[in-house]
Protein backbone atom coordinates (compact mmCIF):
# COMPACT_ATOMS: atom_id res chain seq x y z
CA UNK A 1 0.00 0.00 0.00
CA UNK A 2 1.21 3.91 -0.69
CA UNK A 3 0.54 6.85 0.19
CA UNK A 4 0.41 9.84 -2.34
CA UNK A 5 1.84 12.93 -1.05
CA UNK A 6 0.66 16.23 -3.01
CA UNK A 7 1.63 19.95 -2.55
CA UNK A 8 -0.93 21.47 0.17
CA UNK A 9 -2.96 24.55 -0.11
CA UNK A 10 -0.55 27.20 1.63
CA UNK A 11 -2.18 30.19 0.70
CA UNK A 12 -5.06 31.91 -1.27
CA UNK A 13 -3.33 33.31 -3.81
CA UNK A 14 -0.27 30.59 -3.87
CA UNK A 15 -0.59 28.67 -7.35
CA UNK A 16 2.53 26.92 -7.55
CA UNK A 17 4.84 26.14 -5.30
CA UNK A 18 9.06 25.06 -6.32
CA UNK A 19 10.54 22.10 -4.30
CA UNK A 20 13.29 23.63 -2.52
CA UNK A 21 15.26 20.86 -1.15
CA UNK A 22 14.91 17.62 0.07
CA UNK A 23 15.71 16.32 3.40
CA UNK A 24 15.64 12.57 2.61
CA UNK A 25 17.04 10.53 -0.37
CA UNK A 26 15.51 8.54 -2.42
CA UNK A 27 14.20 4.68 -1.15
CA UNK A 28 15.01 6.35 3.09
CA UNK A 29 12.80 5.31 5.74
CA UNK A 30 11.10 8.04 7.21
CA UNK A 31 8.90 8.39 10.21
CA UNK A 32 4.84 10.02 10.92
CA UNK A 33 5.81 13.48 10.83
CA UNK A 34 9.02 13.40 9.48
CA UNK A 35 10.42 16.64 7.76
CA UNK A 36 11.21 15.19 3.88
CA UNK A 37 11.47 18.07 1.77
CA UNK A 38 11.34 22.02 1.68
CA UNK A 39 8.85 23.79 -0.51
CA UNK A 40 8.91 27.01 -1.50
CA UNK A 41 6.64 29.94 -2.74
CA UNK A 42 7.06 33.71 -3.78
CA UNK A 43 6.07 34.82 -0.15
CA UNK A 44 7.68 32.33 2.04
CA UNK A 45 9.49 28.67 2.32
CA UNK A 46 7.64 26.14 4.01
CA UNK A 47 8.47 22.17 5.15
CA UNK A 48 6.41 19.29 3.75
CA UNK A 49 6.29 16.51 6.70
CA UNK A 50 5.01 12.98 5.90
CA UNK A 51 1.68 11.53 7.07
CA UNK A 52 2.88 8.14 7.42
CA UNK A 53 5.89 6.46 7.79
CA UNK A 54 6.97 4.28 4.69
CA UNK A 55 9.77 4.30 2.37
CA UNK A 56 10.25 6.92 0.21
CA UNK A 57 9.86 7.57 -3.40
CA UNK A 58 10.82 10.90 -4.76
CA UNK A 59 8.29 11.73 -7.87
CA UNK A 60 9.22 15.85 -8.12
CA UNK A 61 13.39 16.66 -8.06
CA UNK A 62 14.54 19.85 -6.24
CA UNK A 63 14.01 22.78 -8.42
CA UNK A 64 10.94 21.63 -9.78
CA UNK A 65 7.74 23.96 -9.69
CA UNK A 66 4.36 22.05 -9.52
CA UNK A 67 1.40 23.55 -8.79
CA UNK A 68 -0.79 22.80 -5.92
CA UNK A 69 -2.15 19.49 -5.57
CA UNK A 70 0.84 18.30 -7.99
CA UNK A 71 2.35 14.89 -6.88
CA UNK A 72 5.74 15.23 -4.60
CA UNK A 73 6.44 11.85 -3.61
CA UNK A 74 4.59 8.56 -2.80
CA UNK A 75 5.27 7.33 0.66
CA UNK A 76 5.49 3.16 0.99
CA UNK A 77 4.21 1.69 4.07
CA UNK A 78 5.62 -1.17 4.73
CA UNK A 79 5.94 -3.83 8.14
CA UNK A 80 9.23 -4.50 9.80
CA UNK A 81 9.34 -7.96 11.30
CA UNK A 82 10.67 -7.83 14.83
CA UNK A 83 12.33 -4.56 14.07
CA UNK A 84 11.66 -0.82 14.43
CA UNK A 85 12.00 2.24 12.02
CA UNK A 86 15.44 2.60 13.01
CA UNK A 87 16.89 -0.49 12.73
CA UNK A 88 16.05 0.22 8.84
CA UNK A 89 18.74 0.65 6.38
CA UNK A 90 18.54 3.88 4.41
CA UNK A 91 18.81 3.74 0.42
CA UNK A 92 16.78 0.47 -0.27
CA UNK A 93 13.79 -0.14 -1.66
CA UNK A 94 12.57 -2.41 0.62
CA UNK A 95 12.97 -3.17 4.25
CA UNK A 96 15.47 -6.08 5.58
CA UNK A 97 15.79 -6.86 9.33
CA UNK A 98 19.26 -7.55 10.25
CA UNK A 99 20.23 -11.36 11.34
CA UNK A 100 22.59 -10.62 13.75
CA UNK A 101 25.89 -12.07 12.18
CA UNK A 102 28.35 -9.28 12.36
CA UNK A 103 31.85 -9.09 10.04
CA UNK A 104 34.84 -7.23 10.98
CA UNK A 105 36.91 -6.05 9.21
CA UNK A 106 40.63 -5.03 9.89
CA UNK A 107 43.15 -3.35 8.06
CA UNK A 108 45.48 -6.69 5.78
CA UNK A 109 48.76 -6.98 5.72
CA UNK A 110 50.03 -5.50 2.33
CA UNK A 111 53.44 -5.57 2.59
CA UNK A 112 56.72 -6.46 4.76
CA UNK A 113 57.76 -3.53 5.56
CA UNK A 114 54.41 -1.05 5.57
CA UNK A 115 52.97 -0.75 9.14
CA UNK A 116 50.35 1.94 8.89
CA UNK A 117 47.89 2.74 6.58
CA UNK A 118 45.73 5.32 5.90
CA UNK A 119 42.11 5.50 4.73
CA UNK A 120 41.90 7.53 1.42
CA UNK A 121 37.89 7.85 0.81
CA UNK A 122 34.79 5.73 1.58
CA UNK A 123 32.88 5.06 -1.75
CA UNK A 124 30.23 3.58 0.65
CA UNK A 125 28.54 5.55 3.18
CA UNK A 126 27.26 4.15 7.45
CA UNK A 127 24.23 1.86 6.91
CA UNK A 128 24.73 1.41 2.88
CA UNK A 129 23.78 -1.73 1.75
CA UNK A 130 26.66 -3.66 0.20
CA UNK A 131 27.44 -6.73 -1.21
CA UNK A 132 30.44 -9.13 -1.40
CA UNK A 133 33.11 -7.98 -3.08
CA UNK A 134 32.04 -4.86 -3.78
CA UNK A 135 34.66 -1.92 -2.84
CA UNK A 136 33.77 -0.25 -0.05
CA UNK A 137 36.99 2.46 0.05
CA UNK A 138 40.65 2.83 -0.18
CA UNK A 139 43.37 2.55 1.82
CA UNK A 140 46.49 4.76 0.86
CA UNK A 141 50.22 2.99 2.36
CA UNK A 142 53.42 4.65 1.66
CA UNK A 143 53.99 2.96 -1.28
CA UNK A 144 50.71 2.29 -3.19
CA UNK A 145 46.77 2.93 -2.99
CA UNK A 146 44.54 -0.06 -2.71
CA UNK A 147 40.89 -1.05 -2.77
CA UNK A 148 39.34 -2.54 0.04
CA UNK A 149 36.26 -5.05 -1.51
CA UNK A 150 33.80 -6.33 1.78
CA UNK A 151 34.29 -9.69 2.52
CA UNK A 152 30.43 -10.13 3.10
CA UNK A 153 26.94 -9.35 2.02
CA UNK A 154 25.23 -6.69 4.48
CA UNK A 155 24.67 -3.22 6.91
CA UNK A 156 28.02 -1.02 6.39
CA UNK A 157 29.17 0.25 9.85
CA UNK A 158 31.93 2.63 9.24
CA UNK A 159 34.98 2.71 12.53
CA UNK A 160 37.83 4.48 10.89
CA UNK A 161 36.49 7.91 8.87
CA UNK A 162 38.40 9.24 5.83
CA UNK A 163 42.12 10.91 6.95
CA UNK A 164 42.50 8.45 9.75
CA UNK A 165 45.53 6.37 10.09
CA UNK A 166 45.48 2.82 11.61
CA UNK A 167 48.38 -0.01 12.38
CA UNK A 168 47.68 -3.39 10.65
CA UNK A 169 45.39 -5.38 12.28
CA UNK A 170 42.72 -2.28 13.64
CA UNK A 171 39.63 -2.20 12.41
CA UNK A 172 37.76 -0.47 9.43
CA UNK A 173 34.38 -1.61 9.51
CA UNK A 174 31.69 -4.09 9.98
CA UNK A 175 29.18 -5.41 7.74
CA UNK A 176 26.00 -6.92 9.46
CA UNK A 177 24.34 -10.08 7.75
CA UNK A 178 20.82 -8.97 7.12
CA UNK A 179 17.95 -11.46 5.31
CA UNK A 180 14.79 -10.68 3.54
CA UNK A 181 14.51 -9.83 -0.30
CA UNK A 182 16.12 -6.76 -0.05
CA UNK A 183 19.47 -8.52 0.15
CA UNK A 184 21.66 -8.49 -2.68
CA UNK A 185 21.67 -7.44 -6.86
CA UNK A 186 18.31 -5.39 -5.90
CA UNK A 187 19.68 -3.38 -3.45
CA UNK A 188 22.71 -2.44 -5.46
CA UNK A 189 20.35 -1.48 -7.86
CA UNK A 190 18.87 0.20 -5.92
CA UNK A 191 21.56 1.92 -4.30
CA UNK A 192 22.62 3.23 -7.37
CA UNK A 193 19.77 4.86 -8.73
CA UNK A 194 19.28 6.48 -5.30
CA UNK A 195 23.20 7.82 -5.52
CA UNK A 196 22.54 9.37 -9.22
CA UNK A 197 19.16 11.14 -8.14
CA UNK A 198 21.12 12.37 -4.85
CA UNK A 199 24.02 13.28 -7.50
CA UNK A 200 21.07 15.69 -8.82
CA UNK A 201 20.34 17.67 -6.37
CA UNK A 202 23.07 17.89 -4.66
CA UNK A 203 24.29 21.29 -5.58
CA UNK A 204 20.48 22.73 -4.46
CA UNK A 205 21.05 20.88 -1.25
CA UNK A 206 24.52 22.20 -0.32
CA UNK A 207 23.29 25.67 -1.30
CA UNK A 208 22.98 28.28 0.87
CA UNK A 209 19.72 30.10 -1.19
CA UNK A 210 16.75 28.24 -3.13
CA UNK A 211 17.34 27.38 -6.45
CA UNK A 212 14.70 30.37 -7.30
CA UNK A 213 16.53 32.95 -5.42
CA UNK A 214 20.00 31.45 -6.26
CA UNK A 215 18.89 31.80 -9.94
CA UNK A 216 18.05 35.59 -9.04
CA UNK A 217 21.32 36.15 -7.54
CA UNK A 218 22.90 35.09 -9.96
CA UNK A 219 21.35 37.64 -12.71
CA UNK A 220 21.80 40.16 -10.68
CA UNK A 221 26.06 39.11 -9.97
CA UNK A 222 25.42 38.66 -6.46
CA UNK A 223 27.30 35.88 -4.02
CA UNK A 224 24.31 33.88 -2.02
CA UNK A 225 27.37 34.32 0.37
CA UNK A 226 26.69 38.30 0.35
CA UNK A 227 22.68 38.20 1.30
CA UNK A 228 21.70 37.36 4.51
CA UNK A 229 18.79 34.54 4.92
CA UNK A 230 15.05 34.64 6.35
CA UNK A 231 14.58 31.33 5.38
CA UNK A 232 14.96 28.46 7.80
CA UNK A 233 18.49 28.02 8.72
CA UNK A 234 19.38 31.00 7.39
CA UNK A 235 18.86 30.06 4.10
CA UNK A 236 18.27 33.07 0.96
CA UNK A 237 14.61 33.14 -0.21
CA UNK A 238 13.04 34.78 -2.96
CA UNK A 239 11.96 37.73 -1.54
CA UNK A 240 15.79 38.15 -0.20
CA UNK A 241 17.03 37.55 -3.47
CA UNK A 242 14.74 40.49 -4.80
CA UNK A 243 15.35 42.97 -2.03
CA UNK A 244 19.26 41.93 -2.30
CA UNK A 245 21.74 45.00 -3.95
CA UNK A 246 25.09 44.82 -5.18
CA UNK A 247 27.16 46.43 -2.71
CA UNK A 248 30.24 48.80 -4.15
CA UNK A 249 33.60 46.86 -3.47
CA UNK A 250 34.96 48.03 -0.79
CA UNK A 251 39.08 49.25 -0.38
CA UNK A 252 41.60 47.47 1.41
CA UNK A 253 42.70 50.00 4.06
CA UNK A 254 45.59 49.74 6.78
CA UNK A 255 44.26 49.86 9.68
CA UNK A 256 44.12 53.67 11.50
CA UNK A 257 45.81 54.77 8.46
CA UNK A 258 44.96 58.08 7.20
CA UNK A 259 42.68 58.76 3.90
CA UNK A 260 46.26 59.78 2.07
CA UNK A 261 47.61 56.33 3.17
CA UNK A 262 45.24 54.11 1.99
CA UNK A 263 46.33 51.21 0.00
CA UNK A 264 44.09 49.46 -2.43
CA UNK A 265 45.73 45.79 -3.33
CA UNK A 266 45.67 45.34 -6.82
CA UNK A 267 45.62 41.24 -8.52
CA UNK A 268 44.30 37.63 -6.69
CA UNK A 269 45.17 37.57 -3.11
CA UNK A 270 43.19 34.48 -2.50
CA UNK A 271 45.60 30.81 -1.35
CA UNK A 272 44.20 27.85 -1.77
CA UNK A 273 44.72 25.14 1.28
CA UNK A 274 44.89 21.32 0.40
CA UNK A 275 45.67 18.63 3.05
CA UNK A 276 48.60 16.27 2.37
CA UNK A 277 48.29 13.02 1.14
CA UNK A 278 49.24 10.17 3.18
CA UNK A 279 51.59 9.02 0.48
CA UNK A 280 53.28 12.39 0.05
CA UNK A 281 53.88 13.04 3.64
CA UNK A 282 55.12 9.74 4.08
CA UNK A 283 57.27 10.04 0.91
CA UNK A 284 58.21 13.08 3.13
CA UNK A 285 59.17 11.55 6.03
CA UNK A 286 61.10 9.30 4.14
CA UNK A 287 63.35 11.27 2.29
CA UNK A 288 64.87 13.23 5.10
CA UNK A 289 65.24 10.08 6.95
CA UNK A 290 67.27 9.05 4.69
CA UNK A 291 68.73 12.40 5.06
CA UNK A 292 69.55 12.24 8.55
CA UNK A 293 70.52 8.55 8.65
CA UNK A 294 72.93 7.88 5.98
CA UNK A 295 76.11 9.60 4.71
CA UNK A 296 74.91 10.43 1.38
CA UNK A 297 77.28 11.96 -1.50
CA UNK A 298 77.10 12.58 -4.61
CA UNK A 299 79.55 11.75 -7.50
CA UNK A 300 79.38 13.31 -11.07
CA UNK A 301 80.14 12.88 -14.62
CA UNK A 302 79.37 13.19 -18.20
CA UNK A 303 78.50 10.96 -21.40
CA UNK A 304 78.44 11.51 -24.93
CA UNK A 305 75.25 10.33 -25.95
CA UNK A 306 76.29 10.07 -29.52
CA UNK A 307 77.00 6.66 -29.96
CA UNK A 308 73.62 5.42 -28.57
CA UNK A 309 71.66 8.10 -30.31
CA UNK A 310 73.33 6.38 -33.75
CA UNK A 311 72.32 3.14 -32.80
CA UNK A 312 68.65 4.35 -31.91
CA UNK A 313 68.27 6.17 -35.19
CA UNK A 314 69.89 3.11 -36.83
CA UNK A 315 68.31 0.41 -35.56
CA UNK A 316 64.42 1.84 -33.81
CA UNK A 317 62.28 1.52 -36.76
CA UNK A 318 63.80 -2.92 -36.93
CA UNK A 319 63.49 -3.26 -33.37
CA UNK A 320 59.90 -1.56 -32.97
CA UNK A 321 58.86 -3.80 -35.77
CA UNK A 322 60.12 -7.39 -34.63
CA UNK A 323 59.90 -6.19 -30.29
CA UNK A 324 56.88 -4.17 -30.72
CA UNK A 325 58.14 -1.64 -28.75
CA UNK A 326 60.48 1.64 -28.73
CA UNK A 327 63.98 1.32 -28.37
CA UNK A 328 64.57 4.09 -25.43
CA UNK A 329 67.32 5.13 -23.37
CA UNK A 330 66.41 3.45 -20.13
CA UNK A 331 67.32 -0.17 -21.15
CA UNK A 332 70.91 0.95 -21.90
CA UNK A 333 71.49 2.60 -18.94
CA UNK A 334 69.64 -0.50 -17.25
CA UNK A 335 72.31 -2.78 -19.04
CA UNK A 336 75.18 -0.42 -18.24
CA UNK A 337 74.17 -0.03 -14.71
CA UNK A 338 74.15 -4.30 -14.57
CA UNK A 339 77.45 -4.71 -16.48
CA UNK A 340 79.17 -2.00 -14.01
CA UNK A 341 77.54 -3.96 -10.77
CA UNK A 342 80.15 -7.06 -11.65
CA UNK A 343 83.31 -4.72 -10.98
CA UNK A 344 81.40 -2.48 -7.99
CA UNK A 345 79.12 -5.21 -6.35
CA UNK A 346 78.67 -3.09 -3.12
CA UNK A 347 77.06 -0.54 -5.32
CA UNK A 348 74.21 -3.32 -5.40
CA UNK A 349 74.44 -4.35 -1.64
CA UNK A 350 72.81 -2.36 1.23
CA UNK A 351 73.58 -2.27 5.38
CA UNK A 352 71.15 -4.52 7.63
CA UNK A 353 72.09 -3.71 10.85
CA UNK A 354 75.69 -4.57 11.37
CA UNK A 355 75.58 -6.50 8.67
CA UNK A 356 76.04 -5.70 4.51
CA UNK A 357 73.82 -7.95 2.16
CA UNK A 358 76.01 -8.25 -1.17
CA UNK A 359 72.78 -9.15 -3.59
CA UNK A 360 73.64 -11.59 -6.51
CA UNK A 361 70.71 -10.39 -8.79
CA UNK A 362 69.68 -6.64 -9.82
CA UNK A 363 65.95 -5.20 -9.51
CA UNK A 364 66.16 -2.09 -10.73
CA UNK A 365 63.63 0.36 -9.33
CA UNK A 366 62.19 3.01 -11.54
CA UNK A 367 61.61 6.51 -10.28
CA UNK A 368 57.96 7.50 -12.00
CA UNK A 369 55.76 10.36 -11.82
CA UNK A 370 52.42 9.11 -11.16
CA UNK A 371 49.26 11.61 -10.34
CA UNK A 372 49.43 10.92 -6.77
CA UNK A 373 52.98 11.45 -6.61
CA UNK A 374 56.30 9.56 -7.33
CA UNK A 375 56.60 6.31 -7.10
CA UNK A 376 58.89 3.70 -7.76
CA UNK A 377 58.04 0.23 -9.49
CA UNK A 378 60.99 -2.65 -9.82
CA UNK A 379 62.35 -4.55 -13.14
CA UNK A 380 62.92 -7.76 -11.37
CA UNK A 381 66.48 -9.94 -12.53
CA UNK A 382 67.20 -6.75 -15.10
CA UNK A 383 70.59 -8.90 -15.60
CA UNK A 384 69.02 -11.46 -17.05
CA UNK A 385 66.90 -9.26 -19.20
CA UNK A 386 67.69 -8.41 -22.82
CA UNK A 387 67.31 -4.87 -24.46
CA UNK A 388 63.57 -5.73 -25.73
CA UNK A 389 62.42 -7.24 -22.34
CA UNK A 390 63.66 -4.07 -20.23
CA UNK A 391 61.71 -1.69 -22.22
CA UNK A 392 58.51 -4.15 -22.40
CA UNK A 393 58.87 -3.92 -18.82
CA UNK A 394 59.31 0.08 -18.45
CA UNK A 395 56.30 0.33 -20.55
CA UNK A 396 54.12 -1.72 -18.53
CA UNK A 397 55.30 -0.31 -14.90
CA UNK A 398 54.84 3.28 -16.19
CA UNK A 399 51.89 2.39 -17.61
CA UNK A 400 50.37 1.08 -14.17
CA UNK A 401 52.01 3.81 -12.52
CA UNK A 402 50.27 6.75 -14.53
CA UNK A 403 46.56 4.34 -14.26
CA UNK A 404 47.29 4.25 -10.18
CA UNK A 405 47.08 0.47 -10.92
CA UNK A 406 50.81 -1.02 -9.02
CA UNK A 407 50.73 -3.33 -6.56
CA UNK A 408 53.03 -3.49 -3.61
CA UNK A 409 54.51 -6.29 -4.85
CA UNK A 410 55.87 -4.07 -7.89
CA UNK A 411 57.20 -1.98 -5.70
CA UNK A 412 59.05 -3.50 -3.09
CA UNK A 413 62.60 -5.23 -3.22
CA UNK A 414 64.53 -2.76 -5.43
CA UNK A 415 68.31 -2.94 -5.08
CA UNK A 416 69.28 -0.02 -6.84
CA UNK A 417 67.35 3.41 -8.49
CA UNK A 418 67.41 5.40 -11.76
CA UNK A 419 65.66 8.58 -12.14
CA UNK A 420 65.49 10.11 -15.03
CA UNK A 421 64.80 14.23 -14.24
CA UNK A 422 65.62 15.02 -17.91
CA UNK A 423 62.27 14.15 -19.19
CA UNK A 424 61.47 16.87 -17.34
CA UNK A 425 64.64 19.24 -18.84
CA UNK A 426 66.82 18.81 -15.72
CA UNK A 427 70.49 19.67 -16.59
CA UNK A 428 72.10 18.18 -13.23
CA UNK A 429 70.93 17.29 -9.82
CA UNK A 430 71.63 15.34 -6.52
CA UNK A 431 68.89 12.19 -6.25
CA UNK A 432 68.25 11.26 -2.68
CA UNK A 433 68.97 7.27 -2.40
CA UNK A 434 65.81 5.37 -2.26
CA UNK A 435 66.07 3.43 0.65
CA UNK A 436 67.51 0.66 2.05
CA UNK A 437 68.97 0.82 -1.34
CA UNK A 438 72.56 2.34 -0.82
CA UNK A 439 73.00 4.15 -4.41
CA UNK A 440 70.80 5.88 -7.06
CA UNK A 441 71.74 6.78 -10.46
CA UNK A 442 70.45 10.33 -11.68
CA UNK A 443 69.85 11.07 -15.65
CA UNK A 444 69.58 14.05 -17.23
CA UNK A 445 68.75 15.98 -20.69
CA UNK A 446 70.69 15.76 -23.46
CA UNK A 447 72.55 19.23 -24.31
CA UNK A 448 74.80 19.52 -27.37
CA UNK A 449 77.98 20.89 -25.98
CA UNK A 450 81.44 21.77 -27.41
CA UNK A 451 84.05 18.96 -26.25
CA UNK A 452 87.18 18.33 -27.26
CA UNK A 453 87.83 15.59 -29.09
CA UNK A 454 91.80 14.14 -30.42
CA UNK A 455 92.98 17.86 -30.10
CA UNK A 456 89.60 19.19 -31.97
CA UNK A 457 86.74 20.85 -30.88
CA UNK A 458 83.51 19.17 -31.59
CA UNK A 459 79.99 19.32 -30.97
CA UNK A 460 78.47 16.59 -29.25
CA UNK A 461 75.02 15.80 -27.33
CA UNK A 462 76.31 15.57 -23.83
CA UNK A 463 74.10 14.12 -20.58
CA UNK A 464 75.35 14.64 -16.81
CA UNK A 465 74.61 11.87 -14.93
CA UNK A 466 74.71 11.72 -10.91
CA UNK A 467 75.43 8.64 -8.63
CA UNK A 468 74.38 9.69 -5.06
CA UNK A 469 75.54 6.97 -2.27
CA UNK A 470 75.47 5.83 0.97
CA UNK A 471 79.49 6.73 1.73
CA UNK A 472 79.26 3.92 4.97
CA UNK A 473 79.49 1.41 2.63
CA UNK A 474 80.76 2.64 -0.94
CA UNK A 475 84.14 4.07 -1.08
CA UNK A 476 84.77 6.82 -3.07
CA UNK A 477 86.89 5.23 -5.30
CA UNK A 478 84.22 2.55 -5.72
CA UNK A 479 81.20 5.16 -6.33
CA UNK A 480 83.43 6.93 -9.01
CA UNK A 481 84.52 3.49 -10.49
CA UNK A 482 81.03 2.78 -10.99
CA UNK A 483 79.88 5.50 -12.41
CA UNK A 484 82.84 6.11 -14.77
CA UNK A 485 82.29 2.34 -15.65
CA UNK A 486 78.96 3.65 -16.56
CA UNK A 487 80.07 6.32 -18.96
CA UNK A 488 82.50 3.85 -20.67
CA UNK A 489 79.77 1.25 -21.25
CA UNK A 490 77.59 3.85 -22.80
CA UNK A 491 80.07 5.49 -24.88
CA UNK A 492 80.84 2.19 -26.32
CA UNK A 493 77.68 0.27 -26.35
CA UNK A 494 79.90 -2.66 -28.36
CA UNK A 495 81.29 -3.67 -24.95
CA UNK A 496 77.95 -4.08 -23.35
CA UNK A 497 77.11 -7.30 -26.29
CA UNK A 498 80.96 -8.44 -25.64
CA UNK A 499 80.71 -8.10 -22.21
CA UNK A 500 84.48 -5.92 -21.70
């Protein structure tokens, strides 16, 4: 059985009223007497209560003017089996009673060495309906974003609001087990047409004037901001809107200054705030760690591109065609880098406690600018890898990077870094060592520079590349070994196939 709900007689000369705002959503439970919506007329703004209690069904959207005895919204009445009004769960469009079976859910390990995490955003809201498997929000680390799906079919109970930041193991949420035909695809359903209509009006809810007066305002070039309200809650009405003026801008004057001393500031003085992400703070807090707990320097030199450039312009168009993919400059430094570890293995290795792990294999970590910052995914065994395979494998980890798509698996167990600030049109800088990692090698743009050349001077396309290290465990002479072993391999790319 339903109710019809039309638009009262408020007045003797009142035709048409405009819905205001509504107070409930779409498929909510509301109560006898229960405020649901805000109507409005050109004299005054009145509340529409319901004469039942039911579950709604919204027939007229905010902003809409119907005149009286038009149709607002049909009210559902419906029996809850041993349950009251409020155990109902909003945004469904028909009642469940809860069955008592309760799921927590706690914060999973995602990786060895991440302890915290912090919640992102909820994409579900306390007391949706969800089902398994969907994602209910996600959960920002210091290395990655992930989704966080519910592991049952039920009630959301939200513990941990968006911003907060728990240890493994603490709870997020609970889901409680509910029966009835309400319970699963339906709801969603449901719950999805009741999101888009909210979507609607929205902006006419969060508004601080009715859409009638707001669309007033804003003929005349006046801020709803800049009128004060008689409405309920302070809200503009039409009559405000019509009285309202547009007040002369006003100077900005120093305080007990003078009429000769008055300054008038000229351009945008307006700053915009923005909280931190939990990544970028803890990237942060990570890099002057890092700072302040190893004895980083920095060791410099340059390459003459040349030779790699020929082979690239020799060779790109064969190997695109039979690798299906560009021949770039990251897989030869990537080769260099691995050929150079065999002289300066401690260049690979990195300091557990009073201890130095020498690795035997390379995974090369990436730096990449993704949208939520940088991040740093790993070419696993990129000494075993071949030219095609290391830039199949670049492609694929920036891709993921750029979609926000990497696992913490891609991003974990990196022995050594290359960044690459030229893309960018950095000239020369000193990377900060990603760590544990004990070294990171810096590119740069390519500049054509005079250099001299057999007693002639020549123009050649020169790069500056950077090797910052941890000095407690890499000598100097090893660090500039390395990265002058570097420059030889990619100056003569020949030895990196004959393996001199």
């Amino acid at each position: 059985m339903s109710v019809e709900i039309k638009v009262p007689t408020v007045g003797e000369s009142i035709t048409e009223v405009t819905v205001a705002n509504w107070t409930k959503k779409e498929g909510d439970f509301v109560n006898q007497d229960e405020v649901i919506c805000e109507l409005e007329s050109d004299k005054a703004t009145f509340e529409l209560n319901a004469p039942e209690s039911g579950i709604l069904h919204i027939k007229a959207q905010a902003g809409e003017t119907l005149p009286v005895g038009g149709l607002v919204c049909v009210l559902e009445k419906t029996a809850v089996a041993g349950s009251d009004a409020a155990s109902v769960p909003e945004k469904v469009d028909k009642v469940v009673a809860k069955t008592g079976e309760v799921k927590e859910m706690k914060v999973p390990a995602v990786g060895e060495s991440i302890t915290e995490v912090t919640i992102a955003n909820w994409f579900k809201k306390n007391g949706d309906y969800v089902n398994l498997d969907e994602v209910l929000c996600e959960i920002e680390s210091d290395k990655a974003t992930f989704e966080l799906p519910a592991e049952s079919a039920g009630i959301l109970e939200i513990l941990a609001e968006a911003g907060k930041t728990l240890q493994i193991g603490e709870s997020i949420c609970k889901i409680v087990g509910v029966s009835g035909d309400a319970a699963g695809t339906n709801l969603a359903k449901a719950e999805e047409k009741s999101e888009a209509k909210s979507k609607e009006t929205a902006s006419t809810t969060l508004s601080s004037a009715t859409p009638v007066a707001a669309k007033i305002l804003a003929d005349k070039g006046i801020s709803a901001d800049a009128v004060k309200g008689s409405g309920p809650g302070g809200k503009v009405t039409k009559e405000d809107a019509l009285k309202a003026e547009k007040s002369a801008p006003a100077l900005a004057e120093k305080k007990d200054a003078t009429p000769a001393e008055t300054k008038v500031l000229v351009g945008d003085r307006e700053v915009d705030r923005q909280k931190m992400s939990s990544l970028r703070k803890t990237v942060a807090r990570r890099l002057v760690s890092v700072k302040n707990e190893t004895a980083m320097l920095t060791t410099f030199n340059e390459v003459d591109m040349k030779p790699v450039m020929d082979i690239r312009a020799r060779y790109k168009d064969k190997f695109k065609e039979k690798h299906e993919v560009g021949l770039g400059f990251m897989s030869f430094f990537t080769k260099a880098v691995c050929a150079a570890m065999k002289d300066f293995p401690v260049v690979n290795a990195m300091i557990d406690g009073d201890e130095i792990i020498y690795n035997r294999f390379v995974d090369v970590s990436i730096a990449v600018s993704a949208p939520k910052g940088l991040v740093v995914p790993v070419i696993r065994n990129a000494e075993k890898r071949s030219f095609a395979d290391i830039e199949k494998e670049v492609v694929r980890l920036a891709t993921r990077a750029r979609d926000n798509k990497l696992t913490i698996e891609e991003m974990t167990g990196g022995t050594f870094t290359i960044t690459n600030g030229g893309v960018f049109g950095s000239m020369l800088s000193t990377p900060i060592i990603n760590a544990p990692q004990s070294a990171i090698l810096g590119m740069h743009n390519i500049v054509e520079r005079p250099v001299a050349i057999n007693g002639e001077v020549v123009v050649r396309p020169i790069m500056y590349v950077a090797l910052s290290y941890d000095h407690r465990i890499i000598d100097g002479r090893e660090s500039v070994g390395f990265l002058v072993k570097v420059k030889q391999l990619l100056e003569d790319p020949t030895r990196l196939l004959l393996d001199i």
